[in-house]
N, C-alpha and C. Protein backbone atom coordinates (compact mmCIF):
# COMPACT_ATOMS: atom_id res chain seq x y z
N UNK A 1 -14.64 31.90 79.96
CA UNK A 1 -14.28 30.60 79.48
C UNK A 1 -14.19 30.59 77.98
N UNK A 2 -15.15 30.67 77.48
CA UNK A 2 -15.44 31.35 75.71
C UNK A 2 -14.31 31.85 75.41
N UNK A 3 -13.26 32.97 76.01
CA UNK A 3 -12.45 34.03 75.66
C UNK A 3 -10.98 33.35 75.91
N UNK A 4 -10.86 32.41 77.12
CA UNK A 4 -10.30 31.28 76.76
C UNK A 4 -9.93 29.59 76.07
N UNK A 5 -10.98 29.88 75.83
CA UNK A 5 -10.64 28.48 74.61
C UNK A 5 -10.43 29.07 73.05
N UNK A 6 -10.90 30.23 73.03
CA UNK A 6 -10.33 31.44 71.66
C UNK A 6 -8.78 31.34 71.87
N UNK A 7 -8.23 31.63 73.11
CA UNK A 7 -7.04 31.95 73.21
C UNK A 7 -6.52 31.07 72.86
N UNK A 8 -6.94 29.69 73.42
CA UNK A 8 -6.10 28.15 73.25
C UNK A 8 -5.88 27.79 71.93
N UNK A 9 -7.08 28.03 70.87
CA UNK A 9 -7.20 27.92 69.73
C UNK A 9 -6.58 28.76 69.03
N UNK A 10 -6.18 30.04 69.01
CA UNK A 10 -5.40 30.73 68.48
C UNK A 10 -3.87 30.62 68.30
N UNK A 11 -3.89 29.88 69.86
CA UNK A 11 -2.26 29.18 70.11
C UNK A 11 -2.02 28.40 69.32
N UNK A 12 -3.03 27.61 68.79
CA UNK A 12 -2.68 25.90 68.23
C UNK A 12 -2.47 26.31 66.80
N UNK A 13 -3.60 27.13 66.15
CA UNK A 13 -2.88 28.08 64.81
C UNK A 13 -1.87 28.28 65.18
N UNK A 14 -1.31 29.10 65.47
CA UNK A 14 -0.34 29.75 65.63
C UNK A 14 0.95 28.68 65.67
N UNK A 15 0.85 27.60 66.37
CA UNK A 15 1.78 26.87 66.49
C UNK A 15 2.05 26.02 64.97
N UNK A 16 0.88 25.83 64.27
CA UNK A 16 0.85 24.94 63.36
C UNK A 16 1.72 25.46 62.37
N UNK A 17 1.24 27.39 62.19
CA UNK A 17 2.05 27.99 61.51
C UNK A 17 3.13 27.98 61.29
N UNK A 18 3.62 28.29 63.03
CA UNK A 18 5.15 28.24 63.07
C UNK A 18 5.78 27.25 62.41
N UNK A 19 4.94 26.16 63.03
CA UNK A 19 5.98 24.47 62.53
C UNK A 19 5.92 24.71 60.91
N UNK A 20 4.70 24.73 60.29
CA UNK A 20 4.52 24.75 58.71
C UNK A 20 3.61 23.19 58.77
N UNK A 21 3.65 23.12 57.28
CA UNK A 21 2.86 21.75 57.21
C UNK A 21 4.13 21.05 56.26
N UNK A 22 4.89 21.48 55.74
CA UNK A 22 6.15 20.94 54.96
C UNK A 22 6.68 20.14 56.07
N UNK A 23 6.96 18.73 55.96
CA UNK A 23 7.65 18.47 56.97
C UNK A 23 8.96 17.99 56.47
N UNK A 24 9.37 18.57 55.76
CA UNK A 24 11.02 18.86 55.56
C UNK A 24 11.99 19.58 56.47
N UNK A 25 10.92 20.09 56.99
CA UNK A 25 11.02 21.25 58.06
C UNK A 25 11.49 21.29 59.43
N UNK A 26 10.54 19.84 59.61
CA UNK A 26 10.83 19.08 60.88
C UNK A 26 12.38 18.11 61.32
N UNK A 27 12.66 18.25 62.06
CA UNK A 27 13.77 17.72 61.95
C UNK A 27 12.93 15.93 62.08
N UNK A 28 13.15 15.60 61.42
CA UNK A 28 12.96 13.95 60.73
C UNK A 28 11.87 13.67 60.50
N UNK A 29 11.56 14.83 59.83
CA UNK A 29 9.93 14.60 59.48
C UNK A 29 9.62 14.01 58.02
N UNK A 30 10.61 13.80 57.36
CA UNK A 30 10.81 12.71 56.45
C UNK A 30 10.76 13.33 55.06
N UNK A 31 10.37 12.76 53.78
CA UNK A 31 9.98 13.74 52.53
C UNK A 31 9.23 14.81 52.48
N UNK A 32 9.84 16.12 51.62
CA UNK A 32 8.40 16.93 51.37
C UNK A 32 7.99 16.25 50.04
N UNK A 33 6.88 16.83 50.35
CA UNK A 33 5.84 17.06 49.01
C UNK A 33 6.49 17.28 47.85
N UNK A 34 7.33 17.68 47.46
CA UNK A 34 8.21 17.82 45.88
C UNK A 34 8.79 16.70 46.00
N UNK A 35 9.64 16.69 46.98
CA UNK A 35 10.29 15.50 46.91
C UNK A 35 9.54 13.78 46.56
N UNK A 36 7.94 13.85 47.40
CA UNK A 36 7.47 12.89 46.51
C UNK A 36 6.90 12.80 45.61
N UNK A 37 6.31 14.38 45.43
CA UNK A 37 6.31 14.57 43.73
C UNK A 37 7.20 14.15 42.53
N UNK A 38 8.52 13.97 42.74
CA UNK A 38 9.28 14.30 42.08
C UNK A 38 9.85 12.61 41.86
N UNK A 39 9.78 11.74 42.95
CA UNK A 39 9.88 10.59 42.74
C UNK A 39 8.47 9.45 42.61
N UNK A 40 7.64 10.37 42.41
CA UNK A 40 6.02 9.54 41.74
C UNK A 40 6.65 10.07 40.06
N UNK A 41 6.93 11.30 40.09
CA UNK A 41 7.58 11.52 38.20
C UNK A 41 8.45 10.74 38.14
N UNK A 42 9.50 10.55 38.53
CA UNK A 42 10.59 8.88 38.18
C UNK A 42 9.63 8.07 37.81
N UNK A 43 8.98 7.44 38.66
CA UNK A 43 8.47 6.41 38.65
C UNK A 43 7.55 6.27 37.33
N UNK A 44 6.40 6.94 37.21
CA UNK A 44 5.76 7.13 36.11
C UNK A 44 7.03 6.88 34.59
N UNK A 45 7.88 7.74 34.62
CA UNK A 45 8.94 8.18 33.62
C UNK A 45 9.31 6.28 33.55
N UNK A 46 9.88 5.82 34.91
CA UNK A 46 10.44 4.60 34.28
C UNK A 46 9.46 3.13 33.84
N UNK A 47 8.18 3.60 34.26
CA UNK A 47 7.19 2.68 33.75
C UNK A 47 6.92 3.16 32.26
N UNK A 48 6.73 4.46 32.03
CA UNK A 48 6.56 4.59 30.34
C UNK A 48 7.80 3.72 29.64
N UNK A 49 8.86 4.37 29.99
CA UNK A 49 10.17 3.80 28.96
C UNK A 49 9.97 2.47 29.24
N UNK A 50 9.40 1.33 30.08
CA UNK A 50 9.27 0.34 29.89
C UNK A 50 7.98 -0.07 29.17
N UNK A 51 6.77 0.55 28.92
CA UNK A 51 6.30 0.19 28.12
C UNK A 51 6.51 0.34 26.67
N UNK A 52 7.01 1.33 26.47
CA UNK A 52 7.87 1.97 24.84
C UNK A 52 8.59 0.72 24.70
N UNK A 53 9.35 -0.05 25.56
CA UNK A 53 10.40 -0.97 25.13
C UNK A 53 9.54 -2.51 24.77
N UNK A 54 9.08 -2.52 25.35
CA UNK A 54 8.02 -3.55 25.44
C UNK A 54 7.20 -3.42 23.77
N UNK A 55 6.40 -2.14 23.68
CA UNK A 55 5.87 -1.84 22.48
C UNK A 55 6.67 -2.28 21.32
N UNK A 56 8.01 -1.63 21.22
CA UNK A 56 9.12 -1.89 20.15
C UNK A 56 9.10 -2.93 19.92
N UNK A 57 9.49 -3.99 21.57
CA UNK A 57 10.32 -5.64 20.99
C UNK A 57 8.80 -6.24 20.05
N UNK A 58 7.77 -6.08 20.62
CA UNK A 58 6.52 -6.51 20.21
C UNK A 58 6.68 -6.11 18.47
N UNK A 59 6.51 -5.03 18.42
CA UNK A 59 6.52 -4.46 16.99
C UNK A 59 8.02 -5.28 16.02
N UNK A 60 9.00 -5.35 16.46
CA UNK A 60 10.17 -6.38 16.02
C UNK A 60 9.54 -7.71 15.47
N UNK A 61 9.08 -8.20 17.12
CA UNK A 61 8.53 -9.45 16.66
C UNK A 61 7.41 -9.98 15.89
N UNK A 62 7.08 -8.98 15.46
CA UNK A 62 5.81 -9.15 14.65
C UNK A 62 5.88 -8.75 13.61
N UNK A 63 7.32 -8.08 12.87
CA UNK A 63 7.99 -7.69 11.68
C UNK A 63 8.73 -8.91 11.27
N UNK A 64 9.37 -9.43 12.03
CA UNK A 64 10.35 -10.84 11.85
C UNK A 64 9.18 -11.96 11.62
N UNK A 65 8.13 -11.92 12.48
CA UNK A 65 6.85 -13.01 11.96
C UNK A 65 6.30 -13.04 10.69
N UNK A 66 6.39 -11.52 10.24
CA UNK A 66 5.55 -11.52 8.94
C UNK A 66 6.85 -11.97 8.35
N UNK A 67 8.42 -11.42 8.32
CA UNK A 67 9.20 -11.51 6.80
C UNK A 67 9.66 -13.20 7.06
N UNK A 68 9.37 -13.82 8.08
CA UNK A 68 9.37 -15.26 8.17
C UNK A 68 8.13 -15.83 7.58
N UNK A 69 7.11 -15.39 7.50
CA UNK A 69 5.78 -16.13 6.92
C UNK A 69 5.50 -15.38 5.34
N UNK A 70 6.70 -14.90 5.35
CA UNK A 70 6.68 -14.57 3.77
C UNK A 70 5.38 -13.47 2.99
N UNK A 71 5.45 -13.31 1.46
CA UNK A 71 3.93 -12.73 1.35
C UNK A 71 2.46 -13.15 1.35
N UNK A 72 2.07 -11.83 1.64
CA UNK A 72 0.58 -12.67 1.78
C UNK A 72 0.04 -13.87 1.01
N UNK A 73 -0.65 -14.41 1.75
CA UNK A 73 -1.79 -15.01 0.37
C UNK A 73 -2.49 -14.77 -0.31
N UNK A 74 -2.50 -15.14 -1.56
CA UNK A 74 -3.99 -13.78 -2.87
C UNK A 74 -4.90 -14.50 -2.02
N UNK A 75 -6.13 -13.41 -2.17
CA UNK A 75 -7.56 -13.52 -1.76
C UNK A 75 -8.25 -14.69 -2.63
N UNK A 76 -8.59 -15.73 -1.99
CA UNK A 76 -9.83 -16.60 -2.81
C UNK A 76 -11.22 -16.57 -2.40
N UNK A 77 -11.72 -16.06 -3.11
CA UNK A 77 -13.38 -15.94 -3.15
C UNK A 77 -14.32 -16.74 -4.47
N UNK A 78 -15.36 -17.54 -3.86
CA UNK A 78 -16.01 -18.16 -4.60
C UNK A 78 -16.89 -17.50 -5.69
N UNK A 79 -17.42 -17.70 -6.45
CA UNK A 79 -17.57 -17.16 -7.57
C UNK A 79 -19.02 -17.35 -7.55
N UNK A 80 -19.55 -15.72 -7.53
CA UNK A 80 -21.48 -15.79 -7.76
C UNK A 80 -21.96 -14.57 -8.56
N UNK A 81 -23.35 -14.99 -8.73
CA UNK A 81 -23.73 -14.19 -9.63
C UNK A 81 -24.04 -12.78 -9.60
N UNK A 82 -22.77 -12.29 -9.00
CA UNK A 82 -23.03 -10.90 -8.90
C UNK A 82 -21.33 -10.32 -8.97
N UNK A 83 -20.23 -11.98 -9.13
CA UNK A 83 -18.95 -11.51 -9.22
C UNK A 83 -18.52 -10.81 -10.41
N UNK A 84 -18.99 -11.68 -11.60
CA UNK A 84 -18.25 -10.79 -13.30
C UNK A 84 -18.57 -9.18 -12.86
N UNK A 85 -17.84 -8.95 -14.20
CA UNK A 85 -17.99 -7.09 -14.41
C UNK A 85 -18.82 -6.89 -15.14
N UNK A 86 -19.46 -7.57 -15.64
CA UNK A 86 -20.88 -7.08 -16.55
C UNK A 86 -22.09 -7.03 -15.81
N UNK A 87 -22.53 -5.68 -15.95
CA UNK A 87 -23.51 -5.52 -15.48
C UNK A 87 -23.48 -4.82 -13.64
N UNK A 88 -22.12 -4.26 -13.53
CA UNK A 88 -21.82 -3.86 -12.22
C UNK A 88 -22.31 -2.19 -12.02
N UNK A 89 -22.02 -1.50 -13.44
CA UNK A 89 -22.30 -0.24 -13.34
C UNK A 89 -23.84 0.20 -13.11
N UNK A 90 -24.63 -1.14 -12.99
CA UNK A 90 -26.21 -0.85 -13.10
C UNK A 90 -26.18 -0.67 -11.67
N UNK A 91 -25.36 -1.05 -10.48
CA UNK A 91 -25.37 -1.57 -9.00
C UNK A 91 -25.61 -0.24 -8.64
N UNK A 92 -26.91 -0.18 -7.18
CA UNK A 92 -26.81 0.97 -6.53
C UNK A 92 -27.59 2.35 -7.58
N UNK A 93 -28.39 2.38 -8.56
CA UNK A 93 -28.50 3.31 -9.42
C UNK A 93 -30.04 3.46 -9.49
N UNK A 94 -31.47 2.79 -8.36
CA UNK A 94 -32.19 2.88 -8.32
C UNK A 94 -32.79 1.66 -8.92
N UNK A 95 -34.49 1.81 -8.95
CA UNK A 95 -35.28 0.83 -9.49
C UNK A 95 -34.96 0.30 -10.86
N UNK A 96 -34.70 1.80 -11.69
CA UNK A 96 -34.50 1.05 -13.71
C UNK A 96 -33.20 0.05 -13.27
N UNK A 97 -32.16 0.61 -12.54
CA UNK A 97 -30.57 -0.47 -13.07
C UNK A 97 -30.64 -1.21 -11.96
N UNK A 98 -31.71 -1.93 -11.03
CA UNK A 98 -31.69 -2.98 -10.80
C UNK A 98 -32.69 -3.95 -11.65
N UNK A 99 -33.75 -3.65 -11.94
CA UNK A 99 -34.33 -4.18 -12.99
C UNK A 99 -33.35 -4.53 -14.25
N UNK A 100 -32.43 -3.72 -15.02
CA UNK A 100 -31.51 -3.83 -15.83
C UNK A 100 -30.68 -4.81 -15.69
N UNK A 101 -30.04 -4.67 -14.30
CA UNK A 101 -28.81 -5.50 -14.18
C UNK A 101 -29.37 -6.92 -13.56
N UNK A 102 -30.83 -7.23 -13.32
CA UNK A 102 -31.14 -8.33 -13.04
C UNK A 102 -31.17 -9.51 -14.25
N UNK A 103 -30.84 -8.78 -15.68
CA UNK A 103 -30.81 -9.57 -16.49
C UNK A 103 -29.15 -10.21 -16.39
N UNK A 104 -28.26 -9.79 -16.27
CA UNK A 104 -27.03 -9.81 -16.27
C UNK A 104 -26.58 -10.84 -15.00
N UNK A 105 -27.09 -10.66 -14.06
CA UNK A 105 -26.89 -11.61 -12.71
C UNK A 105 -27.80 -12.86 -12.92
N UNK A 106 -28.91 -12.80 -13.74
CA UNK A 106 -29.44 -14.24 -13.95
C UNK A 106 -28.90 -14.73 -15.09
N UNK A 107 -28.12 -13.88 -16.19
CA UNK A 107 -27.18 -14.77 -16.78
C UNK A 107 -26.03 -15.36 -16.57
N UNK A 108 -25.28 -15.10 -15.35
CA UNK A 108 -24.13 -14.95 -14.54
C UNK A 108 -24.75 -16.70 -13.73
N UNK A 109 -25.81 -16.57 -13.52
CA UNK A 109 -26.08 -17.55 -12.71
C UNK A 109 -26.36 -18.64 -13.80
N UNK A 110 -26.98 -18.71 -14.27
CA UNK A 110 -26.95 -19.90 -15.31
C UNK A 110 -25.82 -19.92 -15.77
N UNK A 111 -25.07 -19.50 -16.30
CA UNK A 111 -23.81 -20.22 -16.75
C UNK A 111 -22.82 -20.87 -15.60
N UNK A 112 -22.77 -20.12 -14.28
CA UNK A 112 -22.58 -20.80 -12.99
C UNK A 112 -23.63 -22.53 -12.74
N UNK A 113 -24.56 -22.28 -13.45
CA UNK A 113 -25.40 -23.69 -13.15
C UNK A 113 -24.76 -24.49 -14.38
N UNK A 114 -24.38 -24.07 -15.57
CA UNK A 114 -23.76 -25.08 -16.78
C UNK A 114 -22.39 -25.61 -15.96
N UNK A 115 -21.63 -24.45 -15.66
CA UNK A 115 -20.61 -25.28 -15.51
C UNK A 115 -20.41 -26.32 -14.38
N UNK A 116 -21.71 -25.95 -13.01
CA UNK A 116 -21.77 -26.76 -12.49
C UNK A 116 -22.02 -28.85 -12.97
N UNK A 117 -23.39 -28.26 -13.69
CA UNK A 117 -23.60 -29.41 -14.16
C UNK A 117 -23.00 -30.03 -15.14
N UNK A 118 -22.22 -29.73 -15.53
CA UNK A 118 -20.66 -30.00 -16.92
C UNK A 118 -19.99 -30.58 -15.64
N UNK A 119 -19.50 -30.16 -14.77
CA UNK A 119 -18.42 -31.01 -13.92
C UNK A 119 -18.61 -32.12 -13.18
N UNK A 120 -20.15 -32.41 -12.86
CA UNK A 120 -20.72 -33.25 -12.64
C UNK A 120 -20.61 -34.32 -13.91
N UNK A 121 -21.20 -34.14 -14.59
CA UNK A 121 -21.26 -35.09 -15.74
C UNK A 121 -19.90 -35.24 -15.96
N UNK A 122 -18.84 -34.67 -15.79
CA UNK A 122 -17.79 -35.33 -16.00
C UNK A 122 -17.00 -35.77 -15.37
N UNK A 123 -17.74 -35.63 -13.69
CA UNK A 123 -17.48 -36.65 -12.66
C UNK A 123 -17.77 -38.05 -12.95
N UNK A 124 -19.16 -37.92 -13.53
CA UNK A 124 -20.18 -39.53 -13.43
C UNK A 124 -19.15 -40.06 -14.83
N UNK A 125 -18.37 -39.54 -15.56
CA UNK A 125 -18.12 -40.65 -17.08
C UNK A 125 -16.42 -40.87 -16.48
N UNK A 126 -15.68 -39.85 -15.80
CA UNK A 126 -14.84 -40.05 -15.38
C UNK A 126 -13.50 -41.29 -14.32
N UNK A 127 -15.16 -40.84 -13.30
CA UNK A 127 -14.59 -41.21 -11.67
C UNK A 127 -13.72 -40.48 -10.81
N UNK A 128 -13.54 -39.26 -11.25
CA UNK A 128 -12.76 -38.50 -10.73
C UNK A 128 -13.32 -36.70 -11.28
N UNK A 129 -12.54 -35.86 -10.18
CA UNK A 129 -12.77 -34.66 -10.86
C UNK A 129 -11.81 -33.99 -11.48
N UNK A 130 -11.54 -32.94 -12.49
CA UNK A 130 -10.14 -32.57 -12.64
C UNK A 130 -9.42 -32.48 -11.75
N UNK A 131 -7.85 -32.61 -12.14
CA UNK A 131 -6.89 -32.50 -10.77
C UNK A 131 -6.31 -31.03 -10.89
N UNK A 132 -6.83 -30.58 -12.22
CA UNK A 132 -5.44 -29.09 -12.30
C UNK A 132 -6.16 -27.83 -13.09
N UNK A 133 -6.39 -27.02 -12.57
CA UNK A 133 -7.19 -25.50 -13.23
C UNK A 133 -7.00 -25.88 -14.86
N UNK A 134 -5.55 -26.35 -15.57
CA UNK A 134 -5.39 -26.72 -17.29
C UNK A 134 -6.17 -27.90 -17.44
N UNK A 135 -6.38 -28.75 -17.01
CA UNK A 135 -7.55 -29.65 -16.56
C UNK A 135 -9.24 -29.46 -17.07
N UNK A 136 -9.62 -28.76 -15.86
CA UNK A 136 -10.53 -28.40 -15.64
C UNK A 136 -10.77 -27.41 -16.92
N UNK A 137 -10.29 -26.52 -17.10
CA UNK A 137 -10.72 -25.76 -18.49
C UNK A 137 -10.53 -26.49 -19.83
N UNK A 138 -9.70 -27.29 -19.91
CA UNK A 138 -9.77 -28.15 -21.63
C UNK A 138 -11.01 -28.87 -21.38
N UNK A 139 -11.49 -29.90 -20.53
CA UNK A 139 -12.31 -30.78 -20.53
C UNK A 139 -13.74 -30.10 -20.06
N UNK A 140 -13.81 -28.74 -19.30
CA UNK A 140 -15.18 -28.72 -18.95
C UNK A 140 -15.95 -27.61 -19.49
N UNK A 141 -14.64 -26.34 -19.39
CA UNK A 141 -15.20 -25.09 -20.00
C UNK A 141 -14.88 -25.38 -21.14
N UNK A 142 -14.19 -25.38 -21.89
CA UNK A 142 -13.82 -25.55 -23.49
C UNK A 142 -14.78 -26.29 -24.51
N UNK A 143 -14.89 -27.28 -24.29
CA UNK A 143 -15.68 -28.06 -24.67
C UNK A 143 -17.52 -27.71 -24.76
N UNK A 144 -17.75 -27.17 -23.71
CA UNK A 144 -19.14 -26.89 -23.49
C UNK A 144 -19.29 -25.13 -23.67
N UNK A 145 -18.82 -24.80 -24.11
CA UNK A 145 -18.92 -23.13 -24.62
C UNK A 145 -19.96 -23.37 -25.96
N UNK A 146 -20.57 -22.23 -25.87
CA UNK A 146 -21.03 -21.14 -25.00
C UNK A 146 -22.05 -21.08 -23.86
N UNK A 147 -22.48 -22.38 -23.56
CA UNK A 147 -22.98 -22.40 -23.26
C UNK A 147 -22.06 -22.40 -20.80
N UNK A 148 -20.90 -22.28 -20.97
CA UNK A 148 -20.06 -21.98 -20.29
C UNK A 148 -19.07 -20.97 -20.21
N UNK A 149 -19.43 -19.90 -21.26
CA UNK A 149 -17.98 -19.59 -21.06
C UNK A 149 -18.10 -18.43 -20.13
N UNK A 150 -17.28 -18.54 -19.54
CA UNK A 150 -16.77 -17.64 -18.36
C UNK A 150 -16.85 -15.90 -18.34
N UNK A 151 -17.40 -15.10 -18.12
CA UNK A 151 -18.07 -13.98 -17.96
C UNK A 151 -16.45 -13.43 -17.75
N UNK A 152 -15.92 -12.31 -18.21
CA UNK A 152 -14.99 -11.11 -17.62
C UNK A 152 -15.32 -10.41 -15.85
N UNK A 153 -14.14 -10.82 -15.46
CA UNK A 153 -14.15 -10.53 -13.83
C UNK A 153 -13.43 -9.10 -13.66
N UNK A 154 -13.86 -8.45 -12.39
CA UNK A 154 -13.56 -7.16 -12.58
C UNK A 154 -11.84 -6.58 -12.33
N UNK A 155 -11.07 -5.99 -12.29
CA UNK A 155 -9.74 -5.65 -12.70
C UNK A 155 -9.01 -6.26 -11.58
N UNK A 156 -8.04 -6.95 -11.77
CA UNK A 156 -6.85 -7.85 -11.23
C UNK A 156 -7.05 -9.40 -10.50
N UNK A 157 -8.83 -9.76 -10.78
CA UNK A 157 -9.27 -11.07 -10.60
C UNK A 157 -9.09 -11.65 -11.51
N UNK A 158 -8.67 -13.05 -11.53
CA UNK A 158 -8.82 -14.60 -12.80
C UNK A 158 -9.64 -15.93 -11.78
N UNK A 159 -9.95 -16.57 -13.09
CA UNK A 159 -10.64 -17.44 -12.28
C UNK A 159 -10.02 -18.25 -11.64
N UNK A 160 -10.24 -19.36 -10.85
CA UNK A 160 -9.26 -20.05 -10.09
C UNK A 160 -10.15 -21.74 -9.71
N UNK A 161 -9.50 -22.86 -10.30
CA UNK A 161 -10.15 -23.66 -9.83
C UNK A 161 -9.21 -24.56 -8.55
N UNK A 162 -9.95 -25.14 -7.71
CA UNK A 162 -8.99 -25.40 -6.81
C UNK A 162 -9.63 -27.07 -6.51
N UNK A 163 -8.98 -27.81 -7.20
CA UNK A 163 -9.56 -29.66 -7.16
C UNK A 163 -9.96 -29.92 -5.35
N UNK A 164 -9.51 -29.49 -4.20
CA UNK A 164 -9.93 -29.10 -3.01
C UNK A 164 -11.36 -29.34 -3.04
N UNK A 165 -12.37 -28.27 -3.95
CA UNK A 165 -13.25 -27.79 -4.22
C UNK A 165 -13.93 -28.11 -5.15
N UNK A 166 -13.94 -29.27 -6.22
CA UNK A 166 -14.37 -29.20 -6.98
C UNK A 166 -16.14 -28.84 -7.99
N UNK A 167 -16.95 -28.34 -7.08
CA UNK A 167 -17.91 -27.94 -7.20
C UNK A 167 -18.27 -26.40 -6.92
N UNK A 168 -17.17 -25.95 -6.78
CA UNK A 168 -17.26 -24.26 -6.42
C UNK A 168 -16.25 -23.30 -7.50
N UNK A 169 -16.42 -22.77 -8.24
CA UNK A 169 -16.00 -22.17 -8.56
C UNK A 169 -15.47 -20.54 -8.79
N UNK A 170 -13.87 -20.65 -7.98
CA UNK A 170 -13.44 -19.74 -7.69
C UNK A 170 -12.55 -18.50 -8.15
N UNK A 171 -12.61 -17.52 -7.46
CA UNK A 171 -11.44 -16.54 -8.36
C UNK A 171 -10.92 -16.10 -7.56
N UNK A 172 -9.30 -15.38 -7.70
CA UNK A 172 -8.27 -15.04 -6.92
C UNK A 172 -7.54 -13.62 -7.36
N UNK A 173 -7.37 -13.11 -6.56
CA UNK A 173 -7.11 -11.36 -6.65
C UNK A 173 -5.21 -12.02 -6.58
N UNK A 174 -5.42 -11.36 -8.23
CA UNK A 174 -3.33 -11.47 -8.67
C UNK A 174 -3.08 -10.32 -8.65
N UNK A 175 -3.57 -9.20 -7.27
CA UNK A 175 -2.98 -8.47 -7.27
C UNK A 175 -3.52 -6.49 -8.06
N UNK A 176 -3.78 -5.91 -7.35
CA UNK A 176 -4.73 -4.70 -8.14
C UNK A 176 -5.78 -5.28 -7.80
N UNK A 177 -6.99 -6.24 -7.21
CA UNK A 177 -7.85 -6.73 -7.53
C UNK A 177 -8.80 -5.24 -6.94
N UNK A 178 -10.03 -5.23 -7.51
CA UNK A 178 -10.60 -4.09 -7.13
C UNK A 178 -11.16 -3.65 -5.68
N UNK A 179 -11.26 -2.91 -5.03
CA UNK A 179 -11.89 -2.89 -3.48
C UNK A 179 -13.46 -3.41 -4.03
N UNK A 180 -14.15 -4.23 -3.35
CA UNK A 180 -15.49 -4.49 -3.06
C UNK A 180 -15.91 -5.25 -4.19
N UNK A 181 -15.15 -5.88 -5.30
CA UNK A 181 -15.37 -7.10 -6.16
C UNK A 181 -15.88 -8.00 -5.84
N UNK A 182 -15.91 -8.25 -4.42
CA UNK A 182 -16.91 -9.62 -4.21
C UNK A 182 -17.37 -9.29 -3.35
N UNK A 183 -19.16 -9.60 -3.47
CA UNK A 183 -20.10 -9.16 -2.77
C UNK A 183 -20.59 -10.37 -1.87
């Protein structure tokens, strides 16, 4: 019995052989294996080129958005006692040049407190605050120097007042402004 079910089993190899497992082979045994290899690669192929196209129009439209919204806007950042350029090279240099440059940032800050309190006071005699940066500097910094005057900001910043704001005083990168100028 053993020596026949070997036999039976040997047959059924044998038969499988013959047929193959390709069933291209078969009469209507439908795709081979390359063949759906070969149309899973189409397929893949025509989903990339549709995402490439997709990518592009995206990238278009987001070239036409920017040259429609024109150039950037300069950077406005408010103005503290650690923005001027005096006293920057002490930054990062251990215990002596922070001790050093702590004189320089508490002078930075008091004159930030004059001109505060200068614009105030010339809120209360006024009724109003300046309306225009030429404004604001004849009547608040000008006048009250030195005890205001405005510290040197580091390369391609000016100061910037913005009536929006009138209690903050700001500066605006025209461009070159330095990487990491405002802390």
């Amino acid at each position: 019995m053993a020596a026949f079910m070997r036999l039976i089993g040997l047959f059924l190899v044998l038969a499988l052989i013959i047929a193959g497992c390709d069933s291209s082979s078969a009469p209507g045994g439908g795709a081979s294996m390359n063949e759906l290899a070969s149309a899973a690669s189409a397929q893949k192929a025509a989903e990339d080129e549709k995402a490439q196209e997709k990518a592009e129009a995206d990238l278009k439209a987001e070239e036409a958005a920017k040259a429609a919204a024109g150039p950037p806007a300069p950077r406005i950042e408010v103005v503290t006692s650690h923005s001027p350029k005096k006293g920057r090279t002490l930054e990062g240099g251990g215990y002596l040049s922070i001790v050093a440059g702590t004189r320089f940032w508490a002078e930075h800050q008091i004159i930030l407190n004059n001109i505060l309190h200068a614009t105030r006071l010339w809120e209360a005699e006024h009724g109003r605050y300046p309306k225009t940066q030429e404004e604001f500097m004849r009547e608040i910094i000008e006048p009250n120097e030195p005890a205001t005057a405005l510290p040197e900001l580091p390369e391609g910043w000016e100061y910037y007042y913005d009536p929006a704001t009138p209690l903050e005083l700001k500066m605006i990168d025209r461009g070159g402004g330095e990487p990491g100028a405002v802390q």
